[in-house]
C-alpha atoms as a PDB file:
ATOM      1  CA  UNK A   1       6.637  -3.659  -5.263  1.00  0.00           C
ATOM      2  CA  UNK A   2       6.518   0.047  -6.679  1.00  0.00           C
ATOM      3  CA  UNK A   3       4.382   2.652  -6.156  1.00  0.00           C
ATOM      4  CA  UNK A   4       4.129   5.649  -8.682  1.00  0.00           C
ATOM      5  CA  UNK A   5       4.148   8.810  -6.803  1.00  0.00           C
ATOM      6  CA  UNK A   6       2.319  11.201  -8.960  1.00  0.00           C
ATOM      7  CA  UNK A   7       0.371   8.697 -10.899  1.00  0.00           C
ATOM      8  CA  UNK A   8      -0.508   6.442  -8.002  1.00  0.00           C
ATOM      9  CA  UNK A   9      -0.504   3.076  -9.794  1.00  0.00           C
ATOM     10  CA  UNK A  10       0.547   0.340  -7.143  1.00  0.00           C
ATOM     11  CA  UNK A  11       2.830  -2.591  -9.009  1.00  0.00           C
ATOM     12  CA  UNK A  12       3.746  -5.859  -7.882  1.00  0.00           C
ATOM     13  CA  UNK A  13       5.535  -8.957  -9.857  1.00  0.00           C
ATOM     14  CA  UNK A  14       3.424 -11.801 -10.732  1.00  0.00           C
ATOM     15  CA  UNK A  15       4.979 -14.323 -13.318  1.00  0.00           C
ATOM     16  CA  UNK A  16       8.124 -12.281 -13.658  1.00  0.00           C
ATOM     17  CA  UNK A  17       5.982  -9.370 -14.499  1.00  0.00           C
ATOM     18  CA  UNK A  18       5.310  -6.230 -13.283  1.00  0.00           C
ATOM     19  CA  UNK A  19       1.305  -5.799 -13.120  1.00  0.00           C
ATOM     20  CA  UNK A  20      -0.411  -2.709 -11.855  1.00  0.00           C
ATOM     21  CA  UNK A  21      -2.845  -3.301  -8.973  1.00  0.00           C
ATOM     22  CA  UNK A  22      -6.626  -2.212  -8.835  1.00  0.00           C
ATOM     23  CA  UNK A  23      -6.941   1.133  -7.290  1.00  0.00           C
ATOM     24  CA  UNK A  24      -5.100   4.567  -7.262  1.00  0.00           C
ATOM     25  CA  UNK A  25      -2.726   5.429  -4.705  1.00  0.00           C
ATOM     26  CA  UNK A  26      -1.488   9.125  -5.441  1.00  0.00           C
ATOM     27  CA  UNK A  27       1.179  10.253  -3.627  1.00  0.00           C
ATOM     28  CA  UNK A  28       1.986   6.441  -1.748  1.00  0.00           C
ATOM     29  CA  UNK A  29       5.214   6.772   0.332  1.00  0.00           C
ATOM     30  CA  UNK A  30       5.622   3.639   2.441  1.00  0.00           C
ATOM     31  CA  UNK A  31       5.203  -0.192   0.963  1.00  0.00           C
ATOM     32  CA  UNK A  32       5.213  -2.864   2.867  1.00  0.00           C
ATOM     33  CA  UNK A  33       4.116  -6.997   2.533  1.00  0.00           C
ATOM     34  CA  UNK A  34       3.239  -8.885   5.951  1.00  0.00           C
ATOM     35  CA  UNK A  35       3.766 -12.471   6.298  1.00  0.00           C
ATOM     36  CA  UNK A  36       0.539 -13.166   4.703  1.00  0.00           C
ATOM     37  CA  UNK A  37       1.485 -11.634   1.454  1.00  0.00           C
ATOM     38  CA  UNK A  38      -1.006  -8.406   2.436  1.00  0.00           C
ATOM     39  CA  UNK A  39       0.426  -5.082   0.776  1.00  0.00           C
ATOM     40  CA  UNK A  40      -0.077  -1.989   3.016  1.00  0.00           C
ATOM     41  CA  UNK A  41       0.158   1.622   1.071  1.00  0.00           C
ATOM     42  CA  UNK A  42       0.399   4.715   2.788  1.00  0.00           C
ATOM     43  CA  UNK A  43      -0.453   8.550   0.801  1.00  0.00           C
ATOM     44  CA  UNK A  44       1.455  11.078   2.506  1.00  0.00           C
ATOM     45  CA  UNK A  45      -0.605  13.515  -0.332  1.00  0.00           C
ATOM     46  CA  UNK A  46      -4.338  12.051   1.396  1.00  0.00           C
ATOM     47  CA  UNK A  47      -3.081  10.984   4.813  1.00  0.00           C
ATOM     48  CA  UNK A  48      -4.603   8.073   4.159  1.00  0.00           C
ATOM     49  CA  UNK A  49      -3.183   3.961   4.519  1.00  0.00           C
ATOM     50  CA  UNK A  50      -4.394   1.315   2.738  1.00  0.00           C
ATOM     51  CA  UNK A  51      -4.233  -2.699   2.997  1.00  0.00           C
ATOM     52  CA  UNK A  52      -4.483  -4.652  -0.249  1.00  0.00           C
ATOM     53  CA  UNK A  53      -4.923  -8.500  -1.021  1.00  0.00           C
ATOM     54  CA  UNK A  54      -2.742 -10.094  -2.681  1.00  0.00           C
ATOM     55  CA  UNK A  55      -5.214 -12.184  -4.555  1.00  0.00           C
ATOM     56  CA  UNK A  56      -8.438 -10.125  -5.574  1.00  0.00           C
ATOM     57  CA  UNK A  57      -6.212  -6.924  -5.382  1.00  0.00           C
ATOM     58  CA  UNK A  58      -8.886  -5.000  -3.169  1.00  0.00           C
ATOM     59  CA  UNK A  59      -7.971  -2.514  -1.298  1.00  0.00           C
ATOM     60  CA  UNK A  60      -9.276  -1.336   2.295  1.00  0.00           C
ATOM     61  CA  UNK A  61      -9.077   1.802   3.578  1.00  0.00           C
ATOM     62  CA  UNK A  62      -7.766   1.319   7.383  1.00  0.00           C
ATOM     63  CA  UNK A  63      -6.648   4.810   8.169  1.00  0.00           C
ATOM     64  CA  UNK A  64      -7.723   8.121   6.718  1.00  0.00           C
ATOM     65  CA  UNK A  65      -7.392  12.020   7.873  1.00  0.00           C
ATOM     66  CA  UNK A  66      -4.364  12.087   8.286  1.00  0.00           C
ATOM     67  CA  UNK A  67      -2.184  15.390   7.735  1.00  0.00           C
ATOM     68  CA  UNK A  68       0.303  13.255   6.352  1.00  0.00           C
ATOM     69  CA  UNK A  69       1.140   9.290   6.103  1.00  0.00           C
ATOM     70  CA  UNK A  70       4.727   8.664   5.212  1.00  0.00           C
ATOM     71  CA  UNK A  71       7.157   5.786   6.343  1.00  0.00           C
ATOM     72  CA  UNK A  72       5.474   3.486   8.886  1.00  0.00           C
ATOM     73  CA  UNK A  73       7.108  -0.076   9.828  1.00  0.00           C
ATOM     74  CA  UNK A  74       4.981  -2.812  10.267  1.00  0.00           C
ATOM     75  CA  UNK A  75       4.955  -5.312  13.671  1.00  0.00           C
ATOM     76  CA  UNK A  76       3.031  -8.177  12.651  1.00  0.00           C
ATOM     77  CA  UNK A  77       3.677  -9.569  16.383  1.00  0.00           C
ATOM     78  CA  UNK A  78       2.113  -6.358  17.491  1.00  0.00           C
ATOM     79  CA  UNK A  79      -0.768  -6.294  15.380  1.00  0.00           C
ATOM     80  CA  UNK A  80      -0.069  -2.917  13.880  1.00  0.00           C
ATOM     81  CA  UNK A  81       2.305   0.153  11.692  1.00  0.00           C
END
């Protein structure tokens, strides 16, 4: 997984290749994959953290209005960054 800081392209490998996912993600800070292959992207530019699916590459908006969404560590057992 990389995320482009300033650009905000989101890229995973798929077949050994590095393939930009659907949506922008300007200023993403923290990347992280859960046990069900979800990716979750956080924006400390927008405050705002996203969770994408691995297959149709959608992303959902879970938290927004932030002043500033950096690192975050995920606990799957806990349901939640």
């Amino acid at each position: 997984m990389v995320a482009a800081f300033f650009k905000g392209n989101f890229l995973v490998t798929k077949n050994s290749v590095l393939t930009p996912l659907k949506g922008v993600f300007r200023g993403a800070d923290a990347v992280e994959q859960d046990s069900k292959s979800n990716y979750y992207v956080s924006s400390c530019v927008s405050g705002k953290v996203w969770k994408i699916d691995p297959k149709t590459a959608a992303s959902t908006l879970l938290i927004e209005g932030l002043s500033s969404a950096a690192d975050f560590y995920l606990e799957e057992d806990k349901d939640r960054l």
